[in-house]
PDB file of N, CA and C in Angstrom:
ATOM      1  N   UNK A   1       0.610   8.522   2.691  1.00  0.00           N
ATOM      2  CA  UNK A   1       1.488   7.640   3.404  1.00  0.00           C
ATOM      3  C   UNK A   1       2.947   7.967   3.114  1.00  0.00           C
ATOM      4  N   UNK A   2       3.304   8.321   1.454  1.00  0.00           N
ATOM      5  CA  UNK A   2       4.546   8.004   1.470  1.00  0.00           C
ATOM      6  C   UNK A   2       5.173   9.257   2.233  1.00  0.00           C
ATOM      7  N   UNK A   3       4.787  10.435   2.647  1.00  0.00           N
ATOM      8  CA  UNK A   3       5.132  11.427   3.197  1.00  0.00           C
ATOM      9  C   UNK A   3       6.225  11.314   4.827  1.00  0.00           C
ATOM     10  N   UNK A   4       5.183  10.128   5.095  1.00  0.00           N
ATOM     11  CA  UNK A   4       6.003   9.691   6.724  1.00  0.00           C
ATOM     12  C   UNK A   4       6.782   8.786   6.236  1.00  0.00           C
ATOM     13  N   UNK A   5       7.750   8.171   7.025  1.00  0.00           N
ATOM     14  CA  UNK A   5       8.700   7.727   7.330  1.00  0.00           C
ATOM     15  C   UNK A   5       7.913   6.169   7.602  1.00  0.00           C
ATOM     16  N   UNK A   6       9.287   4.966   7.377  1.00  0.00           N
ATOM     17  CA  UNK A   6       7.965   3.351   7.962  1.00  0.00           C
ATOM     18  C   UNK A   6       8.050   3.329   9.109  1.00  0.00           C
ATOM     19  N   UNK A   7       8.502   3.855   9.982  1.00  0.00           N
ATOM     20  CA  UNK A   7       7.707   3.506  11.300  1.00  0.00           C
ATOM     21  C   UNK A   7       6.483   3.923  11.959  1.00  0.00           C
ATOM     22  N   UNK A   8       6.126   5.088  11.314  1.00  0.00           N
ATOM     23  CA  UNK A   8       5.263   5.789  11.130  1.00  0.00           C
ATOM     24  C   UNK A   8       3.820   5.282  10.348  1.00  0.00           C
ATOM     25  N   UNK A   9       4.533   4.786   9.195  1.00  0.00           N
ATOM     26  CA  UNK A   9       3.686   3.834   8.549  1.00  0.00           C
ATOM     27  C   UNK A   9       3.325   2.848   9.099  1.00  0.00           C
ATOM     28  N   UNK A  10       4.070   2.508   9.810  1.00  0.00           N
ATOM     29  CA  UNK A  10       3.496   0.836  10.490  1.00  0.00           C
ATOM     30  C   UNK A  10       2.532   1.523  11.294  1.00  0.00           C
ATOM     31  N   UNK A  11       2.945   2.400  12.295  1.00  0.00           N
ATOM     32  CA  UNK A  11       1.960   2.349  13.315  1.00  0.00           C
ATOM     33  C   UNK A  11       0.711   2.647  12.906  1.00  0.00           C
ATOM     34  N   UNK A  12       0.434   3.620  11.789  1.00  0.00           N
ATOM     35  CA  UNK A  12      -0.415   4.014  11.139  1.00  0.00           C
ATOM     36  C   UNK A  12      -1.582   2.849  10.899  1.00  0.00           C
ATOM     37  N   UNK A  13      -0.963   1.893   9.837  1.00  0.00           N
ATOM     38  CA  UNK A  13      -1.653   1.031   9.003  1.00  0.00           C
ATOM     39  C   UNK A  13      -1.945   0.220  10.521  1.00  0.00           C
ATOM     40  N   UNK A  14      -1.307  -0.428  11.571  1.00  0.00           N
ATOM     41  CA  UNK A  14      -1.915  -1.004  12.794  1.00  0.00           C
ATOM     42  C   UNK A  14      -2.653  -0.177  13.853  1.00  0.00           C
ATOM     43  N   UNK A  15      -2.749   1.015  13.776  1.00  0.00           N
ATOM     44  CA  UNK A  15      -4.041   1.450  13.975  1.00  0.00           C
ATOM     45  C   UNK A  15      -5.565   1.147  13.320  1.00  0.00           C
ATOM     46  N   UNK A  16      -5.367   1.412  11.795  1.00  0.00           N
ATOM     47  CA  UNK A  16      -6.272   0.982  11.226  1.00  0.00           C
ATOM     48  C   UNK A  16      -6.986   0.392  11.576  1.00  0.00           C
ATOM     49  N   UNK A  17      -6.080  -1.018  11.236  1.00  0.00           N
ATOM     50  CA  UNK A  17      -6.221  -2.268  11.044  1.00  0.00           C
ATOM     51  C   UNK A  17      -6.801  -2.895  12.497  1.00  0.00           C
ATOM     52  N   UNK A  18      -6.367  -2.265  13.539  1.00  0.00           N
ATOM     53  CA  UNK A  18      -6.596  -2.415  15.060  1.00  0.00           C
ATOM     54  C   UNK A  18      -8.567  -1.946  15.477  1.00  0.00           C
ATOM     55  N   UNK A  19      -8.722  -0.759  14.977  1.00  0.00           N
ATOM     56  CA  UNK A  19      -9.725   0.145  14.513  1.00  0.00           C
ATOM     57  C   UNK A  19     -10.510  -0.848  14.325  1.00  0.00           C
ATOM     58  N   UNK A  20     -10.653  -1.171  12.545  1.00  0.00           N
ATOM     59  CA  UNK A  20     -11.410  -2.153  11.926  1.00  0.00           C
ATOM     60  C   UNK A  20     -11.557  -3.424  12.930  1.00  0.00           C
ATOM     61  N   UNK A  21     -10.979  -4.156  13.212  1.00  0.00           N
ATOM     62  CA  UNK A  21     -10.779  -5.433  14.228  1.00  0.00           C
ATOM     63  C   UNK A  21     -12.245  -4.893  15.529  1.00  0.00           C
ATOM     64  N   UNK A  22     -12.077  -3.673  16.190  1.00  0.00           N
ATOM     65  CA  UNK A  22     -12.355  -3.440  17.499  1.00  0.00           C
ATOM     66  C   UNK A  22     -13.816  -3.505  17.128  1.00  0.00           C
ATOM     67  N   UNK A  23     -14.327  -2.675  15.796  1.00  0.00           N
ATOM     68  CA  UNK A  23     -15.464  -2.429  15.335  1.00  0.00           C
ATOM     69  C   UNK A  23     -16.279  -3.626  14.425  1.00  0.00           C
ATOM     70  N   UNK A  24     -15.282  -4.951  14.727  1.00  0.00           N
ATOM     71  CA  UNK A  24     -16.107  -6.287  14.133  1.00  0.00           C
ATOM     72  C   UNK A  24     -15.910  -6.636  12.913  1.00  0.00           C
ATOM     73  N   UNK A  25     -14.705  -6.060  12.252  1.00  0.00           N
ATOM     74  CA  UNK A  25     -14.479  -6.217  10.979  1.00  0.00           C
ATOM     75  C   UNK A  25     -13.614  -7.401  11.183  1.00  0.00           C
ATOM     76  N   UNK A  26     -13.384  -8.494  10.281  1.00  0.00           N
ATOM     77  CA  UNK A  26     -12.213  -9.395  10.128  1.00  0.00           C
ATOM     78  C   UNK A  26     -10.829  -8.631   9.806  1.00  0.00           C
ATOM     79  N   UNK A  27      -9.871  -9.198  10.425  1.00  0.00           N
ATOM     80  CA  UNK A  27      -8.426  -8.274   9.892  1.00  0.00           C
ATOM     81  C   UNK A  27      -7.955  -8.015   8.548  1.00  0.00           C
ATOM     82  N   UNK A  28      -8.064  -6.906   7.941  1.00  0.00           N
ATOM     83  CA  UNK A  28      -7.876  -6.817   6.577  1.00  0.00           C
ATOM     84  C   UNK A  28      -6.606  -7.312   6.131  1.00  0.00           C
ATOM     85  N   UNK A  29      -6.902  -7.629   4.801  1.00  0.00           N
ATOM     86  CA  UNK A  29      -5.476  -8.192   4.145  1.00  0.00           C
ATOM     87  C   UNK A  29      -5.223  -7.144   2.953  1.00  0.00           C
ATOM     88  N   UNK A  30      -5.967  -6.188   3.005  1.00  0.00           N
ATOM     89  CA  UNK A  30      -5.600  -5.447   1.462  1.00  0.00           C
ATOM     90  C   UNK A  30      -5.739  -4.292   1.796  1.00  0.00           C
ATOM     91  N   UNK A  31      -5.133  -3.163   1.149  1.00  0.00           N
ATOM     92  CA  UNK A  31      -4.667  -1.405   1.451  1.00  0.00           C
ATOM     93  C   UNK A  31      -4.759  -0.669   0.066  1.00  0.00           C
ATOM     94  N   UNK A  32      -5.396   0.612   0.085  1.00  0.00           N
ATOM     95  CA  UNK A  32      -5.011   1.343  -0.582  1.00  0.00           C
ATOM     96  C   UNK A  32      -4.484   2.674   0.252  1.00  0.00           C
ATOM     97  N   UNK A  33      -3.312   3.095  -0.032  1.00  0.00           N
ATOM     98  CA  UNK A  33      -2.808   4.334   0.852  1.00  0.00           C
ATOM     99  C   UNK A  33      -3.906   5.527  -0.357  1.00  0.00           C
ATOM    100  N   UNK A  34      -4.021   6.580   0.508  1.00  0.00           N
ATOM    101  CA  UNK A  34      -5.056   7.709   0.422  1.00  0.00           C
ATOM    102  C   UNK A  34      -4.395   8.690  -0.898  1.00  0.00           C
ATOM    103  N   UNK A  35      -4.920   8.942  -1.897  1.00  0.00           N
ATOM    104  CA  UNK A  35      -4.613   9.908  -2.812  1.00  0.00           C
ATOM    105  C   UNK A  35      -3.607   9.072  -3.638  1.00  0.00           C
ATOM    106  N   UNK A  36      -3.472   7.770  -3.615  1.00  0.00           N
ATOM    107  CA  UNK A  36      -2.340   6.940  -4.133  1.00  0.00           C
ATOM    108  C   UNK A  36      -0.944   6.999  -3.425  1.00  0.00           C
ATOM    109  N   UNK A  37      -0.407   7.647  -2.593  1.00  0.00           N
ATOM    110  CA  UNK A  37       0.427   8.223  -2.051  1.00  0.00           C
ATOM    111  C   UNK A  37       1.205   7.041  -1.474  1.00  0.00           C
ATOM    112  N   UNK A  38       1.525   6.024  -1.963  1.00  0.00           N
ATOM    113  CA  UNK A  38       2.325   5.248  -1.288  1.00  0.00           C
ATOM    114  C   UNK A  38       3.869   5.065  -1.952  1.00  0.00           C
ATOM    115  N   UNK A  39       4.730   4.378  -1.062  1.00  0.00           N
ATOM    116  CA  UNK A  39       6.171   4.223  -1.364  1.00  0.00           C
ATOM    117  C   UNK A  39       6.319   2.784  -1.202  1.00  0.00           C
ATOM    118  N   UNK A  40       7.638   2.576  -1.534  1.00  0.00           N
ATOM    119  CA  UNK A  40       8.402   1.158  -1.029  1.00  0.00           C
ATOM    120  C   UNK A  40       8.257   1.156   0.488  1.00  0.00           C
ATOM    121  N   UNK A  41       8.585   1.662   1.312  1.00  0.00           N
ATOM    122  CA  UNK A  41       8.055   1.633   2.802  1.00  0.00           C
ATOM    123  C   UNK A  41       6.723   0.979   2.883  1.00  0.00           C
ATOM    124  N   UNK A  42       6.189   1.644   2.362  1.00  0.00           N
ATOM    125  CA  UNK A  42       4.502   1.659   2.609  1.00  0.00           C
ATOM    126  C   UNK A  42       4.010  -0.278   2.590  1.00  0.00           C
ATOM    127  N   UNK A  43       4.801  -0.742   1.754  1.00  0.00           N
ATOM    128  CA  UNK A  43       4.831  -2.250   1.568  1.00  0.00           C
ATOM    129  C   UNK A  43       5.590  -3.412   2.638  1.00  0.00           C
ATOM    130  N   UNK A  44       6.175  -2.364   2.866  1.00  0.00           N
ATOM    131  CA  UNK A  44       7.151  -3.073   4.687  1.00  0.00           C
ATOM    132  C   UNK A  44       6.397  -3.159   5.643  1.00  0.00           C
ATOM    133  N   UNK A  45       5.274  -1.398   5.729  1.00  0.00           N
ATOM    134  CA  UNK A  45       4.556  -1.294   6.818  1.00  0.00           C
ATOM    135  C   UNK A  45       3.749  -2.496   6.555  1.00  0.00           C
ATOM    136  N   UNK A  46       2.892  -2.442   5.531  1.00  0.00           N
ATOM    137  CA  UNK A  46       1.624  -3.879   4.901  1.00  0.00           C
ATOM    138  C   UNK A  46       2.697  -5.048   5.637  1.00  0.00           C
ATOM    139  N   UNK A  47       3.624  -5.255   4.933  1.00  0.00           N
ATOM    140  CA  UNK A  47       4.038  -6.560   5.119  1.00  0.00           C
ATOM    141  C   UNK A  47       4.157  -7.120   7.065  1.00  0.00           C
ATOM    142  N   UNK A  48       4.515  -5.579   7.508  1.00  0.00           N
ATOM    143  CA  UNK A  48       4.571  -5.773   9.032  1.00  0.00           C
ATOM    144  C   UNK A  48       3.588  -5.769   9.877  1.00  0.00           C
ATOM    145  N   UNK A  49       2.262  -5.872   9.459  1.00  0.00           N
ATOM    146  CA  UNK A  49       0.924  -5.900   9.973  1.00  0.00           C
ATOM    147  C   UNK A  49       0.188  -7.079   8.937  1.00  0.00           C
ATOM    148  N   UNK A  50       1.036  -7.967   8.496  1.00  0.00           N
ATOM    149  CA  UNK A  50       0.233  -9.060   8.031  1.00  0.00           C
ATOM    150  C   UNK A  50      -0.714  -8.408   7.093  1.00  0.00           C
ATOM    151  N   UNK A  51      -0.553  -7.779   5.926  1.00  0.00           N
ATOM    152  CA  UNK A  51      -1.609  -7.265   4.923  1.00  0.00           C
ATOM    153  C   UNK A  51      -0.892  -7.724   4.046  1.00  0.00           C
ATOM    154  N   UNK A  52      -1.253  -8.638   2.614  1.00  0.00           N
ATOM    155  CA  UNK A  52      -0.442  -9.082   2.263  1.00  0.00           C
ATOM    156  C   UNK A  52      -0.924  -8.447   0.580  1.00  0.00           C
ATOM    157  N   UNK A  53      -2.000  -7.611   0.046  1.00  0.00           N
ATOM    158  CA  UNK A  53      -2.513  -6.806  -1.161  1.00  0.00           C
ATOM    159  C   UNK A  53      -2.347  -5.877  -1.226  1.00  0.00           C
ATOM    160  N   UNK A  54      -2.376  -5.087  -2.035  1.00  0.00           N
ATOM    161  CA  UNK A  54      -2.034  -3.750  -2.108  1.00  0.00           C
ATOM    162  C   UNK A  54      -2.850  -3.268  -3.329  1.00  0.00           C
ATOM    163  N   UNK A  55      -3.431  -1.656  -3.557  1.00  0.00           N
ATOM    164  CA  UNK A  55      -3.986  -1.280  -4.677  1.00  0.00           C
ATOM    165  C   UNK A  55      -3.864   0.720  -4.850  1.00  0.00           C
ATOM    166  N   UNK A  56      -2.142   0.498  -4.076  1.00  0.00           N
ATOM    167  CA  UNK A  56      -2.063   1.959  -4.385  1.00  0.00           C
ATOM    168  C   UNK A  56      -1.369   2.554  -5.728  1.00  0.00           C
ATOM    169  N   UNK A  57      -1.173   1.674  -6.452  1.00  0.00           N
ATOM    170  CA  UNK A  57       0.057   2.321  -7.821  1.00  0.00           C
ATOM    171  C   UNK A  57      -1.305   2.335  -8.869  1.00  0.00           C
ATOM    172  N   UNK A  58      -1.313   3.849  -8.940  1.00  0.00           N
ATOM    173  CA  UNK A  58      -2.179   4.468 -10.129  1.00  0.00           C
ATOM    174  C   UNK A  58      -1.149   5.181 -10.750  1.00  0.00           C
ATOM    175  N   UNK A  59      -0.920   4.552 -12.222  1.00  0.00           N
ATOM    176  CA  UNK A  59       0.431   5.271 -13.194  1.00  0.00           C
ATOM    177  C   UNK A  59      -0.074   6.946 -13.249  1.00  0.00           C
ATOM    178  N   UNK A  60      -1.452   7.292 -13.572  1.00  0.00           N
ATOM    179  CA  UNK A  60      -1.741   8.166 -13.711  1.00  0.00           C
ATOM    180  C   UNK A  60      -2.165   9.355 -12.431  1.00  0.00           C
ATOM    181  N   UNK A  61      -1.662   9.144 -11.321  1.00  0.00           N
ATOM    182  CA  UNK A  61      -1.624   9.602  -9.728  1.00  0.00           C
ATOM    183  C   UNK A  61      -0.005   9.853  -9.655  1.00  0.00           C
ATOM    184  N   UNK A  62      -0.184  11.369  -9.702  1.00  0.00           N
ATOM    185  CA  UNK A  62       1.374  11.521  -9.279  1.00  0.00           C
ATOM    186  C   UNK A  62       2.270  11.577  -8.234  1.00  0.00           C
ATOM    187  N   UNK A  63       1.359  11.537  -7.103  1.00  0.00           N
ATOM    188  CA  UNK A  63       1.985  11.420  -5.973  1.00  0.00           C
ATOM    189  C   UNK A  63       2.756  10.240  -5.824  1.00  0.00           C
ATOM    190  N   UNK A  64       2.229   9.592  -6.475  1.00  0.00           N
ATOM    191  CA  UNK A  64       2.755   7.954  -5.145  1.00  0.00           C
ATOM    192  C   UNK A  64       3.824   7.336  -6.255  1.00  0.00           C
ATOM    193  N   UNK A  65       3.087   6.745  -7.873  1.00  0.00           N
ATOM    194  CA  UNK A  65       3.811   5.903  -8.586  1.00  0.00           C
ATOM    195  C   UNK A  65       5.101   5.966  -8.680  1.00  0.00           C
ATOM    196  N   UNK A  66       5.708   7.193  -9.056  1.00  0.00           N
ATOM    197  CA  UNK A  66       6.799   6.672  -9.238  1.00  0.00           C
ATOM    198  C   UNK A  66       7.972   6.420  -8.294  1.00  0.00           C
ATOM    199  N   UNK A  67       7.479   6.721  -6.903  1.00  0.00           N
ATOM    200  CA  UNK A  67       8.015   6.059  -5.356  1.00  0.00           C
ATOM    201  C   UNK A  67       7.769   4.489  -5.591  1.00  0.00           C
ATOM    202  N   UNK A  68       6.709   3.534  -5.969  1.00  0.00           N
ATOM    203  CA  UNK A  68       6.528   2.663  -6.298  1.00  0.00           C
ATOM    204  C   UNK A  68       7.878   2.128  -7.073  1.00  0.00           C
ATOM    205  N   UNK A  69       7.194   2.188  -8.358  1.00  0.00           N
ATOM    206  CA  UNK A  69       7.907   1.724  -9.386  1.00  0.00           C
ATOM    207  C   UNK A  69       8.573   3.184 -10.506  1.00  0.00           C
ATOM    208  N   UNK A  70       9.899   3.158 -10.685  1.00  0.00           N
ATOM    209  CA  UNK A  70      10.545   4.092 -11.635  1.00  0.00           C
ATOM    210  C   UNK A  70      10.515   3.546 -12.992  1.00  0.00           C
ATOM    211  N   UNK A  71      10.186   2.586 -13.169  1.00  0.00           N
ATOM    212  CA  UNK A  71       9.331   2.084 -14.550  1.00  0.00           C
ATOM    213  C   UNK A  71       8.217   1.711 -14.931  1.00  0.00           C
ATOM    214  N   UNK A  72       7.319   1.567 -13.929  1.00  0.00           N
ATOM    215  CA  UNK A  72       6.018   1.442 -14.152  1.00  0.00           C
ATOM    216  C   UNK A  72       5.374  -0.241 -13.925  1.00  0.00           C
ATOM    217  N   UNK A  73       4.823  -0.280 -13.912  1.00  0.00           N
ATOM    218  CA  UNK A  73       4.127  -1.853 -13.447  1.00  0.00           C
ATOM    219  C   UNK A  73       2.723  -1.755 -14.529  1.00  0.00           C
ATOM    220  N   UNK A  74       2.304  -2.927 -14.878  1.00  0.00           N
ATOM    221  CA  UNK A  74       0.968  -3.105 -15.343  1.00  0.00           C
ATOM    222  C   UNK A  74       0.653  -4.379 -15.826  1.00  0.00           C
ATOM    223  N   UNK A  75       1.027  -4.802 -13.950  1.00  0.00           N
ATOM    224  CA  UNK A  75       0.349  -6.276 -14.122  1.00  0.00           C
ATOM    225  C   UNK A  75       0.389  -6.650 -12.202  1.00  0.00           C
ATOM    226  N   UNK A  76      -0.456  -7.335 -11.774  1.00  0.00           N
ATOM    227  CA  UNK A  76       0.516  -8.092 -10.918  1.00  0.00           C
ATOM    228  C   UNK A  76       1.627  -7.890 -10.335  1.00  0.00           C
ATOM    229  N   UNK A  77       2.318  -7.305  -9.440  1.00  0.00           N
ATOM    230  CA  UNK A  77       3.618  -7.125  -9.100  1.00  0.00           C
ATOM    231  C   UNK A  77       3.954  -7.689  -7.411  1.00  0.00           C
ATOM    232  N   UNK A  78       4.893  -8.286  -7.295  1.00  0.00           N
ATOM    233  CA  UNK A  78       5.637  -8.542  -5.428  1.00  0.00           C
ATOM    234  C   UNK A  78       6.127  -7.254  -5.675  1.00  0.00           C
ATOM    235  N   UNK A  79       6.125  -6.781  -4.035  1.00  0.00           N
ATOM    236  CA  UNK A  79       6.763  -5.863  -3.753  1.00  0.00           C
ATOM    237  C   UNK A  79       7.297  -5.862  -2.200  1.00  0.00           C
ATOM    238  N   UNK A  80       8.206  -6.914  -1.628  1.00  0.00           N
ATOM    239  CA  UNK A  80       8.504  -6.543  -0.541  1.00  0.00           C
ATOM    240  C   UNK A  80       7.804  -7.784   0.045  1.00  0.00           C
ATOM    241  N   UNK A  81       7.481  -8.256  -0.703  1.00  0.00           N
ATOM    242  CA  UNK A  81       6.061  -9.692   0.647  1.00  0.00           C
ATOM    243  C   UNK A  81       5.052  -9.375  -0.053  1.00  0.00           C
ATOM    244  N   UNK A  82       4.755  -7.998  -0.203  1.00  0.00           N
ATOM    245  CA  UNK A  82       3.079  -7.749  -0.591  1.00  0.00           C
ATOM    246  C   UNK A  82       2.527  -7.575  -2.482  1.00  0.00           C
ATOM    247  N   UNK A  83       1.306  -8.149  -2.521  1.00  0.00           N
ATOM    248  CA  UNK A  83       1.385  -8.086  -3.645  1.00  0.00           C
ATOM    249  C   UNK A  83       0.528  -6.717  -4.323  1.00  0.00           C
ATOM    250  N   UNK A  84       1.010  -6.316  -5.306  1.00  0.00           N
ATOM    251  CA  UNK A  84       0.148  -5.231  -5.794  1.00  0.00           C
ATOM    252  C   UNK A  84      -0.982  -5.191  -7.024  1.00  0.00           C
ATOM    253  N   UNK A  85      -1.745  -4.502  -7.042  1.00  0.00           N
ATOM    254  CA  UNK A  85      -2.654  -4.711  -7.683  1.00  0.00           C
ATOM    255  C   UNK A  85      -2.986  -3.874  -8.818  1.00  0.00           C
ATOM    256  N   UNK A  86      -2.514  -3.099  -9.802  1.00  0.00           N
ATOM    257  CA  UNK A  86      -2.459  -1.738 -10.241  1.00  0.00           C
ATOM    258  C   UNK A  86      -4.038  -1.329 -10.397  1.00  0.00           C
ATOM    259  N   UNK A  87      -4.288  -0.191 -10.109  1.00  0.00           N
ATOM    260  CA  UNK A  87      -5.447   0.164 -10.495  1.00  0.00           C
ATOM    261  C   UNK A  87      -5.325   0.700 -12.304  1.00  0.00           C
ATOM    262  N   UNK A  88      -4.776   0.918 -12.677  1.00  0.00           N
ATOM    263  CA  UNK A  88      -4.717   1.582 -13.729  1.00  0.00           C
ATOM    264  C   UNK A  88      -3.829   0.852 -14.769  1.00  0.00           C
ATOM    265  N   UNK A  89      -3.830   0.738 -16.447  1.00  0.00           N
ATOM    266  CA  UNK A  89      -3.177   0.081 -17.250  1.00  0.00           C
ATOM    267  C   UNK A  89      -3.374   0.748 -18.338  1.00  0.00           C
ATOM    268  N   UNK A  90      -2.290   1.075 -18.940  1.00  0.00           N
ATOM    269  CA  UNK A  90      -1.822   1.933 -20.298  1.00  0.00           C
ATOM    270  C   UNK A  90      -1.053   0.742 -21.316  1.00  0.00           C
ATOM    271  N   UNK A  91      -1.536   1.513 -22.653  1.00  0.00           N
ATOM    272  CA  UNK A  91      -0.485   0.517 -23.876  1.00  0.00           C
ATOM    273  C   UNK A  91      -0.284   1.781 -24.566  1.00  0.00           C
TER     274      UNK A  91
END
């Protein structure tokens, strides 16, 4: 995800989300972008298609985290409207 640009992202994630809907699914509320690969955008797009979870910040996935967070998260976090979920937690 974080590769494109958010408009890109939006349309993306409302495809999906459009997808899932057509094929009888209830409208999702939660995302993980692919390979961890998400940004601060990526949480605008969620937030702009009504997804309001998130579970792409893996500290240990280098693509995406530190587009996320430049200090790291490991708990619970808002980000933009949406909330995140970390998959991963270090001490």
């Amino acid at each position: 995800m974080s590769d494109y640009e958010m408009e890109k992202q939006t349309q993306q994630v409302e495809e999906g989300k459009e997808l899932l809907i057509r094929y009888g699914c209830e409208p999702p509320i939660a995302f993980r972008a692919g390979n961890f690969a998400a940004d601060r955008n990526t949480f605008r797009a969620l937030k702009g298609n009504g997804i309001s979870m998130d579970s792409s910040y893996n500290a240990s996935a280098s693509k995406g985290a530190g587009k996320i967070s430049e200090t790291g998260i490991n708990d619970l976090t808002e980000f933009d409207g949406v909330w995140e979920f970390p998959v991963t937690n270090f001490i």
